[in-house]
PDB file of N, CA and C in Angstrom:
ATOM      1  N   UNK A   1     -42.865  47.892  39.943  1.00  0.00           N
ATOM      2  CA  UNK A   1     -42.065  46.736  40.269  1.00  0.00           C
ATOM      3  C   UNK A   1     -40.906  47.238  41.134  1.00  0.00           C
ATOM      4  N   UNK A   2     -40.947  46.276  42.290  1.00  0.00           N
ATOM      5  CA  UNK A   2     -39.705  47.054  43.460  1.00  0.00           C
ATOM      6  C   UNK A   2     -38.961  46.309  42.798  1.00  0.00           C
ATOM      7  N   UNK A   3     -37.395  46.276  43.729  1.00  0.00           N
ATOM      8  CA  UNK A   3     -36.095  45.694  43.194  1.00  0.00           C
ATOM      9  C   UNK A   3     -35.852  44.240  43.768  1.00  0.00           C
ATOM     10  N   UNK A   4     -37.320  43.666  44.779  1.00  0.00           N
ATOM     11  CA  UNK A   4     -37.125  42.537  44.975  1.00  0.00           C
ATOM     12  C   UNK A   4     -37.690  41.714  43.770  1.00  0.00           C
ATOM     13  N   UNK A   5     -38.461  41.823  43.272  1.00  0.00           N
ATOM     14  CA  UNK A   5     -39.282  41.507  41.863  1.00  0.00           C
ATOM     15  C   UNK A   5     -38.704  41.323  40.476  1.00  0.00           C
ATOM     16  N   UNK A   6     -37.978  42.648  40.685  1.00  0.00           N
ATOM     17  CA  UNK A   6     -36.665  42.572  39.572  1.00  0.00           C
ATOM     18  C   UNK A   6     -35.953  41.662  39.811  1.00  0.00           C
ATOM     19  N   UNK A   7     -35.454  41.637  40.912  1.00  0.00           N
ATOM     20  CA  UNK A   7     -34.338  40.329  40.879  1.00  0.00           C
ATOM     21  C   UNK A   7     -34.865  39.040  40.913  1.00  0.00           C
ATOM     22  N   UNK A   8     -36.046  39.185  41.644  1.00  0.00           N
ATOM     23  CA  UNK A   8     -36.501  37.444  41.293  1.00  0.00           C
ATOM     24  C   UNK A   8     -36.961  37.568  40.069  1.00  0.00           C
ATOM     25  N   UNK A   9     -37.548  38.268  39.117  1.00  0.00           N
ATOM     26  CA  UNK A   9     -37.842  38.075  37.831  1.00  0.00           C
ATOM     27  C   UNK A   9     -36.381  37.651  37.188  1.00  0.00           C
ATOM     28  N   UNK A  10     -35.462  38.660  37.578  1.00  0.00           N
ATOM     29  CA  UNK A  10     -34.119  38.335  36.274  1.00  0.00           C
ATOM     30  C   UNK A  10     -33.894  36.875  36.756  1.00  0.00           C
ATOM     31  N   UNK A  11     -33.770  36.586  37.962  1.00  0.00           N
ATOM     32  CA  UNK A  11     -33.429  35.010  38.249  1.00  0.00           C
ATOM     33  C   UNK A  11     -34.088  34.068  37.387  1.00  0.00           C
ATOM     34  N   UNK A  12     -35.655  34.483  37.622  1.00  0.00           N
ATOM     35  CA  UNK A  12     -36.078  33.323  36.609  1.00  0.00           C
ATOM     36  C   UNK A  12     -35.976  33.040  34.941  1.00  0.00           C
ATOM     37  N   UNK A  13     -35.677  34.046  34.797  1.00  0.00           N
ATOM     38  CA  UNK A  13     -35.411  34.288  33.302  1.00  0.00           C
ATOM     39  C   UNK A  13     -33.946  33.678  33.147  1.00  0.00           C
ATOM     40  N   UNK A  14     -33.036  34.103  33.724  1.00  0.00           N
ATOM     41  CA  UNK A  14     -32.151  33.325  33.744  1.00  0.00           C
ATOM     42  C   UNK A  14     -32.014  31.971  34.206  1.00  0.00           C
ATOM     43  N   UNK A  15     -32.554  31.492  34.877  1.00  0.00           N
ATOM     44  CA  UNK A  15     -33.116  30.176  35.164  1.00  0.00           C
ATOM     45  C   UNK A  15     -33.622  29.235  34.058  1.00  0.00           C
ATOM     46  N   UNK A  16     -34.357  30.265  33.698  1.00  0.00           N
ATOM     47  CA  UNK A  16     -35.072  29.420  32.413  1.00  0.00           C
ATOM     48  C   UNK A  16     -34.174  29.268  31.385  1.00  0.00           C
ATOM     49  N   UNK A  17     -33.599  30.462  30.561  1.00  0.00           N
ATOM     50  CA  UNK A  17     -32.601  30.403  29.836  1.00  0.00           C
ATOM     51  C   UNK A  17     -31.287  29.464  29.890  1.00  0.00           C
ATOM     52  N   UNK A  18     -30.969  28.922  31.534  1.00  0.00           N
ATOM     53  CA  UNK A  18     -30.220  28.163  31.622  1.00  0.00           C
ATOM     54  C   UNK A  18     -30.529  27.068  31.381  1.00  0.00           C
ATOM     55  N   UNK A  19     -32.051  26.308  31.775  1.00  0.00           N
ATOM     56  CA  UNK A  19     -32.550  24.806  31.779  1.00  0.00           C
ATOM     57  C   UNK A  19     -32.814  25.121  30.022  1.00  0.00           C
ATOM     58  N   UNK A  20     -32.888  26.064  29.486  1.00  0.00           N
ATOM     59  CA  UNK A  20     -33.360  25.794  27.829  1.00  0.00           C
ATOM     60  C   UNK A  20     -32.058  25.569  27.098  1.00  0.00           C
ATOM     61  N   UNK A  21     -30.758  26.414  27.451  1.00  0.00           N
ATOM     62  CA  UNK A  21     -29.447  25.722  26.859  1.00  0.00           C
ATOM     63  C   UNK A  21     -28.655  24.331  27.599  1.00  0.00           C
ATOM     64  N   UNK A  22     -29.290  24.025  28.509  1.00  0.00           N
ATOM     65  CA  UNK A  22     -28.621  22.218  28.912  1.00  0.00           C
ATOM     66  C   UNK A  22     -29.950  21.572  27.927  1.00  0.00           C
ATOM     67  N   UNK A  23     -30.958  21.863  27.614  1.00  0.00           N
ATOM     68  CA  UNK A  23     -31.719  21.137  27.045  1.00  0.00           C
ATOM     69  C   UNK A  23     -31.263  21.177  25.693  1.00  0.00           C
ATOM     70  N   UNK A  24     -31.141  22.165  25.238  1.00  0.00           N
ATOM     71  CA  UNK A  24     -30.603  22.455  23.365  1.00  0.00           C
ATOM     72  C   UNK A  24     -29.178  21.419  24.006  1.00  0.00           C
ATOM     73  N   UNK A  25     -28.387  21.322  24.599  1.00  0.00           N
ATOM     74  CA  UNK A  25     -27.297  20.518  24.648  1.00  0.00           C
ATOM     75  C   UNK A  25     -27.502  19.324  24.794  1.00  0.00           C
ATOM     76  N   UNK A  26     -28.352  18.499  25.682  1.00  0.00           N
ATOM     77  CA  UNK A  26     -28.827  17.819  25.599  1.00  0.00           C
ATOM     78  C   UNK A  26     -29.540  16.515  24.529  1.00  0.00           C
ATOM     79  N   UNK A  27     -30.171  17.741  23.789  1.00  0.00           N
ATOM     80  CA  UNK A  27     -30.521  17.325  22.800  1.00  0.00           C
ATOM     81  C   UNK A  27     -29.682  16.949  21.635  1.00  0.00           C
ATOM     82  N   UNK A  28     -29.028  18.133  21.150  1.00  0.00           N
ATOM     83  CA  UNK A  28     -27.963  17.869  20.108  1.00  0.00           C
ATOM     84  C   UNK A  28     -27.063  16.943  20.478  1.00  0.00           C
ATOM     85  N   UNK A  29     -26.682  16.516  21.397  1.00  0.00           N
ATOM     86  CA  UNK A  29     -26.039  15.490  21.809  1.00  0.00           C
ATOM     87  C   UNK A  29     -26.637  14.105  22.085  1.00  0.00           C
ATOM     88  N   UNK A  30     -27.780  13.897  21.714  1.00  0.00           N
ATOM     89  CA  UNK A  30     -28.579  12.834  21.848  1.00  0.00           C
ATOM     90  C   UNK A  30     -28.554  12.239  20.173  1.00  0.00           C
ATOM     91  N   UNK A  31     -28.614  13.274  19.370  1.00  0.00           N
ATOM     92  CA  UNK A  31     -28.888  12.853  18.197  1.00  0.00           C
ATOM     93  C   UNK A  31     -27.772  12.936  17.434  1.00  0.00           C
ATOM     94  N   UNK A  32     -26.443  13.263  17.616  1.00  0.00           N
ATOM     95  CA  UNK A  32     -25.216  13.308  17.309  1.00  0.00           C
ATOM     96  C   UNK A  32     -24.292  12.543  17.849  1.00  0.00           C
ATOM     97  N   UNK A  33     -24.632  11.661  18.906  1.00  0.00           N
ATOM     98  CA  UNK A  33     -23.630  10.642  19.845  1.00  0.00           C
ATOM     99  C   UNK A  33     -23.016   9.608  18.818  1.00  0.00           C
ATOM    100  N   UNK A  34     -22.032   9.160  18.788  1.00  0.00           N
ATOM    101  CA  UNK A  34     -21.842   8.296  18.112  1.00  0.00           C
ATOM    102  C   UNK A  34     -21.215   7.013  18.757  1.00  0.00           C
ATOM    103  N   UNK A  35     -22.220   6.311  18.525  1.00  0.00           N
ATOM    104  CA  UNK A  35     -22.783   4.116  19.146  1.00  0.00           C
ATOM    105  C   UNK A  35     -21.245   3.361  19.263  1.00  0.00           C
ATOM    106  N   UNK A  36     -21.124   2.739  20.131  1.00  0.00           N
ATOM    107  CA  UNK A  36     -19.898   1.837  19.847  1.00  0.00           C
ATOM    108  C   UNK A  36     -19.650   1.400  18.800  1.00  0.00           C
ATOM    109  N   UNK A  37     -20.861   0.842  17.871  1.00  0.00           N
ATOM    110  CA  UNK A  37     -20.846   0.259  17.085  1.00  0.00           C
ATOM    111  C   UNK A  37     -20.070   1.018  15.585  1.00  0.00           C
ATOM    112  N   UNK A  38     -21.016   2.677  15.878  1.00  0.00           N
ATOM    113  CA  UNK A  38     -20.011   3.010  14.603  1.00  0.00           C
ATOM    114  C   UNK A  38     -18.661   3.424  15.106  1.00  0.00           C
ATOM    115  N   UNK A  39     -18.624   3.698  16.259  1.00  0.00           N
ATOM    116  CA  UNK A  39     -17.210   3.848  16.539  1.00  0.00           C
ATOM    117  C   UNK A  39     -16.212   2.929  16.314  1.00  0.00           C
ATOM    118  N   UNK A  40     -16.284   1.426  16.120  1.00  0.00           N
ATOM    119  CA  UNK A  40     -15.685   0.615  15.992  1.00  0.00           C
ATOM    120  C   UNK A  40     -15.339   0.360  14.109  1.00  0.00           C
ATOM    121  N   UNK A  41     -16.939   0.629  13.695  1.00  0.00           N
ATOM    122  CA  UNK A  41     -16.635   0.901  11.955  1.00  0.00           C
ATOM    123  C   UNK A  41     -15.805   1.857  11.799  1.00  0.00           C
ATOM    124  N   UNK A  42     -15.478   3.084  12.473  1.00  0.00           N
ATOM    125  CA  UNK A  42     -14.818   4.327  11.999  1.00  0.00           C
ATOM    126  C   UNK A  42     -13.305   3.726  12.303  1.00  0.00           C
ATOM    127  N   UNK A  43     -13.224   3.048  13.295  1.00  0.00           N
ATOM    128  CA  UNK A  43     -11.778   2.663  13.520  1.00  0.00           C
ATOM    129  C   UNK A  43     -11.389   1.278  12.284  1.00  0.00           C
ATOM    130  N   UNK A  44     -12.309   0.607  11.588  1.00  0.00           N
ATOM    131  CA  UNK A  44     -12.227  -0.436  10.817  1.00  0.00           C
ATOM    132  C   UNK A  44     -11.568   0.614   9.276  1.00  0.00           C
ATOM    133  N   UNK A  45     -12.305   1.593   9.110  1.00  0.00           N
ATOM    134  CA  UNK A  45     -12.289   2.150   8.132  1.00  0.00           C
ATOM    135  C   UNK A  45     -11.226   2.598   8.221  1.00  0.00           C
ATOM    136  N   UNK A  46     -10.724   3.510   9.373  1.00  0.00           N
ATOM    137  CA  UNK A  46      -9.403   4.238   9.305  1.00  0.00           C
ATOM    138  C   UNK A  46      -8.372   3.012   9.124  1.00  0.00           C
ATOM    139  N   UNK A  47      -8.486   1.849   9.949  1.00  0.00           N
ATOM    140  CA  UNK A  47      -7.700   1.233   9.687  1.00  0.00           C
ATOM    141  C   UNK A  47      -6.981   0.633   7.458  1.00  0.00           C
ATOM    142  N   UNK A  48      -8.356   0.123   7.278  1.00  0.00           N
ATOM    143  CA  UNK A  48      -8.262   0.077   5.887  1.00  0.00           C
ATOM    144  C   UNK A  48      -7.674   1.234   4.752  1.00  0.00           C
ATOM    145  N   UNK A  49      -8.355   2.536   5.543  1.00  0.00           N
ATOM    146  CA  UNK A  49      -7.674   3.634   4.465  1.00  0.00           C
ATOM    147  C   UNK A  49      -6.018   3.516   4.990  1.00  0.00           C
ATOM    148  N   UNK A  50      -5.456   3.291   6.440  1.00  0.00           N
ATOM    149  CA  UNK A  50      -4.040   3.010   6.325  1.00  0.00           C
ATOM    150  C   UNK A  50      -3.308   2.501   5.599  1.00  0.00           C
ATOM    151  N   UNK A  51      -4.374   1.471   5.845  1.00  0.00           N
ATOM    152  CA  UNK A  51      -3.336  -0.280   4.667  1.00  0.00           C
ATOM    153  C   UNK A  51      -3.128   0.298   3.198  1.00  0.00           C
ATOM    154  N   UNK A  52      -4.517   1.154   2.713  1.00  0.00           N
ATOM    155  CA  UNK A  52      -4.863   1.517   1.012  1.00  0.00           C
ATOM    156  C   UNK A  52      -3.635   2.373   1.030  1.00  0.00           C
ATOM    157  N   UNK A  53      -2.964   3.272   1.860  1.00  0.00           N
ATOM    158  CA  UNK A  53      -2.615   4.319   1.663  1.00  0.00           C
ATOM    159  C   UNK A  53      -0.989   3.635   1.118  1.00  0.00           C
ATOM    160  N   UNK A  54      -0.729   2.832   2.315  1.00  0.00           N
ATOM    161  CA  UNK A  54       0.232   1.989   2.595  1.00  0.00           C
ATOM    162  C   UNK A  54       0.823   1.227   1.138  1.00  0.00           C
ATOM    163  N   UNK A  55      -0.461   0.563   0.734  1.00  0.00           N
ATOM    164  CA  UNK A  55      -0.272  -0.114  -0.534  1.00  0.00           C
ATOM    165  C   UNK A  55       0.136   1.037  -1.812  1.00  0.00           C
ATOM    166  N   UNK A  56      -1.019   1.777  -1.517  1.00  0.00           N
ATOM    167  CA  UNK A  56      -0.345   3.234  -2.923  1.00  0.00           C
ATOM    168  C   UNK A  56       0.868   3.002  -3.091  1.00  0.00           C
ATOM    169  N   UNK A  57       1.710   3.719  -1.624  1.00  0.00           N
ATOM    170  CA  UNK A  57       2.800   4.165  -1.801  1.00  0.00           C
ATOM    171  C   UNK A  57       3.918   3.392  -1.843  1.00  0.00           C
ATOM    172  N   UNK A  58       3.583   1.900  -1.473  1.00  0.00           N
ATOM    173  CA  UNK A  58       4.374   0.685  -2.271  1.00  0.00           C
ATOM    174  C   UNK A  58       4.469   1.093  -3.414  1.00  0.00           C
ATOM    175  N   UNK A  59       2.940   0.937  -4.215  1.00  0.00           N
ATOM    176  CA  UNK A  59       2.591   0.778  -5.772  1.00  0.00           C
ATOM    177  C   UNK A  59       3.139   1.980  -6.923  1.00  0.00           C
ATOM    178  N   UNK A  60       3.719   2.942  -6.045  1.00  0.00           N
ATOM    179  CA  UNK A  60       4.053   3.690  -7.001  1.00  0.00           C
ATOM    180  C   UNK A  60       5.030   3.940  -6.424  1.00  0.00           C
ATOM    181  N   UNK A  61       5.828   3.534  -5.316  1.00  0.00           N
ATOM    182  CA  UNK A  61       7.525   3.213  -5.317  1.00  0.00           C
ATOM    183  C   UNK A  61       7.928   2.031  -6.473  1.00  0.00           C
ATOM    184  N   UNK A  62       7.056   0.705  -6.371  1.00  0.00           N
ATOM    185  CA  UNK A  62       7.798  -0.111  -7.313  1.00  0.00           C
ATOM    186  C   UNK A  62       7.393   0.126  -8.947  1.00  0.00           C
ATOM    187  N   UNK A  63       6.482   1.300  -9.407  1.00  0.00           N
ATOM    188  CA  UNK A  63       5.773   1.632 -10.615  1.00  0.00           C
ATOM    189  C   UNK A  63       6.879   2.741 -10.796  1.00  0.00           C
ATOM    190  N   UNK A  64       7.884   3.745 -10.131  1.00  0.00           N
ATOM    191  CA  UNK A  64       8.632   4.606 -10.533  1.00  0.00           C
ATOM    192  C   UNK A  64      10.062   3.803 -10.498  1.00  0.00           C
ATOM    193  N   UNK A  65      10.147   2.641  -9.682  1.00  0.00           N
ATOM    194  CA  UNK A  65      11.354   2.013  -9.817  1.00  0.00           C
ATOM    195  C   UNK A  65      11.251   1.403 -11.063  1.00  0.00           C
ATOM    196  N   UNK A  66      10.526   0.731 -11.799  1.00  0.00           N
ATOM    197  CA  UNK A  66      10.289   0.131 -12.874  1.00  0.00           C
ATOM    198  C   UNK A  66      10.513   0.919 -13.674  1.00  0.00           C
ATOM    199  N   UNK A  67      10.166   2.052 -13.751  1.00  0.00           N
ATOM    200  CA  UNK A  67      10.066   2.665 -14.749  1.00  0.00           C
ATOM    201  C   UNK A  67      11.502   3.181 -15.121  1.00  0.00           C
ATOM    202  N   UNK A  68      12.319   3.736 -13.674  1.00  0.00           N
ATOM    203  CA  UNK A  68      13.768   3.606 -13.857  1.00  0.00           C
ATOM    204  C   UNK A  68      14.521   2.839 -14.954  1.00  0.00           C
ATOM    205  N   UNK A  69      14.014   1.382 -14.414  1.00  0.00           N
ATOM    206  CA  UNK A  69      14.869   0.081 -15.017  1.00  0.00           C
ATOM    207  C   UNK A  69      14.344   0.328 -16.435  1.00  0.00           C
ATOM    208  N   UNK A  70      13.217   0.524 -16.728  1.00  0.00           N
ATOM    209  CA  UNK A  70      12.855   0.548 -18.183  1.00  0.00           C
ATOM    210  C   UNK A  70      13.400   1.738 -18.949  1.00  0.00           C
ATOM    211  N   UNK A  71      13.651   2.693 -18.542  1.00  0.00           N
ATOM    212  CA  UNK A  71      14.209   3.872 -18.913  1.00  0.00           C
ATOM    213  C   UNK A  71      15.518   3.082 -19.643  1.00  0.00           C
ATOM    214  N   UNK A  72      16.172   3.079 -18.550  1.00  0.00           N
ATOM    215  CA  UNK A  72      17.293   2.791 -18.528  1.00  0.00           C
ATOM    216  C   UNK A  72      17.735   1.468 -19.429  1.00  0.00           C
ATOM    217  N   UNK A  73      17.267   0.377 -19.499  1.00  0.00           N
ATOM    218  CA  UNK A  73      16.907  -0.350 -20.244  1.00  0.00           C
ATOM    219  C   UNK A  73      17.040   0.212 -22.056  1.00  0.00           C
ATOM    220  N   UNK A  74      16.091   1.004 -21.976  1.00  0.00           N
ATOM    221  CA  UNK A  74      15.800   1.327 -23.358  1.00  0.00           C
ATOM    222  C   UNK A  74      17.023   2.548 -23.708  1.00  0.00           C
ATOM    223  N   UNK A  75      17.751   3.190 -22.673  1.00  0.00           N
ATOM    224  CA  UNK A  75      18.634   3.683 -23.021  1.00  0.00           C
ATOM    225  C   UNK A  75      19.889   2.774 -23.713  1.00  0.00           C
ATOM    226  N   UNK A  76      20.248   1.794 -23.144  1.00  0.00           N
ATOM    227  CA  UNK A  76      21.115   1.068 -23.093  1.00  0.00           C
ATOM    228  C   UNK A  76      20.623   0.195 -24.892  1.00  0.00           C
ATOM    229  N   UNK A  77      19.633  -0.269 -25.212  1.00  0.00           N
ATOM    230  CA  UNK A  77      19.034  -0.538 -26.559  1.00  0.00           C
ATOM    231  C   UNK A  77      19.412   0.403 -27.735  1.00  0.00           C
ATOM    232  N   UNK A  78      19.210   1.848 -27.158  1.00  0.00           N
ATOM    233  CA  UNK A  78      19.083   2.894 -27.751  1.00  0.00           C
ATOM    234  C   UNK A  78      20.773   3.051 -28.606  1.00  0.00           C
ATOM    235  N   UNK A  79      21.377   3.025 -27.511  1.00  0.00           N
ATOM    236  CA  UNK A  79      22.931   3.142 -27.805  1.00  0.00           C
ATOM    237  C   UNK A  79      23.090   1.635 -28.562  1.00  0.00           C
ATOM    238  N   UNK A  80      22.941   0.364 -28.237  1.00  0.00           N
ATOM    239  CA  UNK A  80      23.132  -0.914 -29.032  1.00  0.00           C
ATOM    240  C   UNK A  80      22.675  -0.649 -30.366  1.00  0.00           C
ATOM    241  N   UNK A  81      21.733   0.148 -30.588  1.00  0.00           N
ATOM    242  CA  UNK A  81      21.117   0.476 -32.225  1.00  0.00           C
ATOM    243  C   UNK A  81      21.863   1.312 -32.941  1.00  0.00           C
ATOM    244  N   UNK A  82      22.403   2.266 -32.130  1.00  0.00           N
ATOM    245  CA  UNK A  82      23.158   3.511 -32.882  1.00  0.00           C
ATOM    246  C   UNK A  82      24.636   2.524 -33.134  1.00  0.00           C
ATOM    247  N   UNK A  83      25.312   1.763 -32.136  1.00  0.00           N
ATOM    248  CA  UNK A  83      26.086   1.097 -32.501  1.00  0.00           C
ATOM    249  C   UNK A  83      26.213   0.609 -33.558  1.00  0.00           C
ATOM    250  N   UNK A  84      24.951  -0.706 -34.093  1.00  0.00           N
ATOM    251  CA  UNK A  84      25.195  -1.555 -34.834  1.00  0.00           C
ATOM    252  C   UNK A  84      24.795  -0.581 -36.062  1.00  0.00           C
ATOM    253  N   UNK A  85      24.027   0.815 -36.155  1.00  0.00           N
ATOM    254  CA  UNK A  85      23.989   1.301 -37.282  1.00  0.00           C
ATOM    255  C   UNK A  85      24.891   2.164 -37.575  1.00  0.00           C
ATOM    256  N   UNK A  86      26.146   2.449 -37.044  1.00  0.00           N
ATOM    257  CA  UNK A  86      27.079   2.553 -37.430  1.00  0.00           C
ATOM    258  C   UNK A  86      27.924   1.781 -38.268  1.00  0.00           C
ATOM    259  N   UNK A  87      27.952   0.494 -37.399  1.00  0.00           N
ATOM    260  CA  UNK A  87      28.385  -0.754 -37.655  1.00  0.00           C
ATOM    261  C   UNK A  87      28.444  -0.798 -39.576  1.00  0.00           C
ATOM    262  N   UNK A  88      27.049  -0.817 -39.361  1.00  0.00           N
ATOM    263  CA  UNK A  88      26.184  -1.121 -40.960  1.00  0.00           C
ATOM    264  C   UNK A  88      26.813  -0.233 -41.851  1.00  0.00           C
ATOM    265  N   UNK A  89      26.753   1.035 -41.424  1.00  0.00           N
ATOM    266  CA  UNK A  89      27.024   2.259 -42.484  1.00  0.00           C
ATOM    267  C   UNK A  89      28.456   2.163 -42.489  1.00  0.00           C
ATOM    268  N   UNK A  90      29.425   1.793 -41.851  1.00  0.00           N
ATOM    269  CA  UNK A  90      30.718   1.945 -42.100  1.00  0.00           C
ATOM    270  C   UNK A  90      31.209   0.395 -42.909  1.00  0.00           C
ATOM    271  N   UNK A  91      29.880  -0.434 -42.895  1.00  0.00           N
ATOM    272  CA  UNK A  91      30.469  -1.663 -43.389  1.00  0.00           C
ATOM    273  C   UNK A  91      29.673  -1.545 -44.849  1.00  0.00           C
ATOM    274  N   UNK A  92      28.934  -0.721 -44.982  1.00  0.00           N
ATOM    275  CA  UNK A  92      28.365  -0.297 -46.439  1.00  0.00           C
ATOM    276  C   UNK A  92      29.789   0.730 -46.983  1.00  0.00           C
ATOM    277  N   UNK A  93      29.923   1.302 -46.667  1.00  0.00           N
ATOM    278  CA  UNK A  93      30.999   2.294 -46.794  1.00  0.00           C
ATOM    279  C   UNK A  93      32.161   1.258 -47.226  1.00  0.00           C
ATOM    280  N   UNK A  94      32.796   0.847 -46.344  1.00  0.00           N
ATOM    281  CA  UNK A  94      33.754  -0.275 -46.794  1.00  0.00           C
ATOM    282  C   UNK A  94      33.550  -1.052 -48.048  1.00  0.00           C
ATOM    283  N   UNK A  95      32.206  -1.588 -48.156  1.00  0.00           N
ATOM    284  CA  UNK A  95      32.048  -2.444 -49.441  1.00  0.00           C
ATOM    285  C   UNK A  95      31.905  -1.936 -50.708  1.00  0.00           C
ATOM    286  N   UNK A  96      31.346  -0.411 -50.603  1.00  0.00           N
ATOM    287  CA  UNK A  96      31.656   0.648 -51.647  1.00  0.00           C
ATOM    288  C   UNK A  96      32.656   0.516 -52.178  1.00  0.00           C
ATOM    289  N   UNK A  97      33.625   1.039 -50.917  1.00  0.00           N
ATOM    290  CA  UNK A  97      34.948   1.223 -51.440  1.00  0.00           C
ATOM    291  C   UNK A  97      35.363  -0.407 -52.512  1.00  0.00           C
ATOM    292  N   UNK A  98      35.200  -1.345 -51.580  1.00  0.00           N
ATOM    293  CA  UNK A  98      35.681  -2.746 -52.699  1.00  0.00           C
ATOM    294  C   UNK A  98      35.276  -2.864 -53.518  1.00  0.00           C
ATOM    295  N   UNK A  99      33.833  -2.748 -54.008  1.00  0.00           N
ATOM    296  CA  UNK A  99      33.331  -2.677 -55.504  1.00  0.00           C
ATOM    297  C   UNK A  99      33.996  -1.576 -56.127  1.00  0.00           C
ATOM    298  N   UNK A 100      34.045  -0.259 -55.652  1.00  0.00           N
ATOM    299  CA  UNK A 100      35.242   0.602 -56.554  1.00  0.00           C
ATOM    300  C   UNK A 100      36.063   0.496 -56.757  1.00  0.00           C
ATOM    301  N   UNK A 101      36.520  -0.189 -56.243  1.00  0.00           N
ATOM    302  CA  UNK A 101      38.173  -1.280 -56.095  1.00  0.00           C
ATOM    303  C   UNK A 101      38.368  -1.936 -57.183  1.00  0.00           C
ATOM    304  N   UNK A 102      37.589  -2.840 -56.903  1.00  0.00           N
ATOM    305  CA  UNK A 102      37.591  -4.498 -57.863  1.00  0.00           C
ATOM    306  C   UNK A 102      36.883  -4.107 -59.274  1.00  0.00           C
ATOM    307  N   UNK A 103      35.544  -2.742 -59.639  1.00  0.00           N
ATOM    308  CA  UNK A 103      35.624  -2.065 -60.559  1.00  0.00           C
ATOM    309  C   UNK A 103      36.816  -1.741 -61.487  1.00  0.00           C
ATOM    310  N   UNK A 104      37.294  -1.075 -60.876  1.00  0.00           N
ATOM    311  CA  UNK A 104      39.438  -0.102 -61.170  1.00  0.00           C
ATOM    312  C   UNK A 104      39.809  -1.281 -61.702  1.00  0.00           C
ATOM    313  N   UNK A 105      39.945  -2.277 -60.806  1.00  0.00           N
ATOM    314  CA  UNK A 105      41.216  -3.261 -60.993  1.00  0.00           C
ATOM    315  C   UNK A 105      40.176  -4.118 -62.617  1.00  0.00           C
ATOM    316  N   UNK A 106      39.274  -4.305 -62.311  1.00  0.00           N
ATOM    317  CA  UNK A 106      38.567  -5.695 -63.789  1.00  0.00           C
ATOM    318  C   UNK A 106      38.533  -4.059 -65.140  1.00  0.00           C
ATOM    319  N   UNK A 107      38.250  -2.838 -65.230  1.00  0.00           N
ATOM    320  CA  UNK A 107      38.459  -2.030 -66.003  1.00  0.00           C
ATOM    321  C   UNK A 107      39.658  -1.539 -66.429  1.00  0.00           C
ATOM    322  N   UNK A 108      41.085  -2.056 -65.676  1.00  0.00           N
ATOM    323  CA  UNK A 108      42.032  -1.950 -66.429  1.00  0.00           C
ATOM    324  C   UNK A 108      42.832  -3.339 -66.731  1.00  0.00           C
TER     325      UNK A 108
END
């Protein structure tokens, strides 16, 4: 084989090799294209996962604000209870004392 042979051989080989990778491209791109149609679902969808996302983060801004107020809420209960059971125990305490009182005073 002279060196004109060689080179037209490597040409065609490379030739070929070239029309066989636009064809593998070709191809994979034939069966991977994606249709107006789903392109328009993919934009429907993204749109919806926005809104969902959107709504979450409403739903658990006004689910941690609530929960604030309820906290807080029940703090404020919390202290009204300890109050009035003070209340109680110092007004049990007091009435002790008057029955020990009014005891003293009817025993002498």
């Amino acid at each position: 084989m002279n060196r004109t042979e060689l080179i037209i051989a490597t040409a065609v080989v490379l030739f070929i090799a070239f029309l066989m990778g636009w064809f593998a491209h070709w191809l994979i791109h034939r069966f991977v294209r994606v249709g107006q149609g789903e392109m328009s679902d993919l934009d429907n969808m993204a749109q919806q996962l926005h809104e969902a996302e959107e709504l979450r983060d409403q739903a658990i801004e006004y689910y941690q604000q609530r929960e604030a107020e309820l906290t807080n809420q029940a703090n404020q209960t919390e202290a009204e209870l300890r109050a009035a059971m003070d209340g109680l125990r110092e007004a049990r305490q007091e009435a002790e004392e008057l029955r020990a009182y009014i005891e003293r005073a009817n025993a002498d």
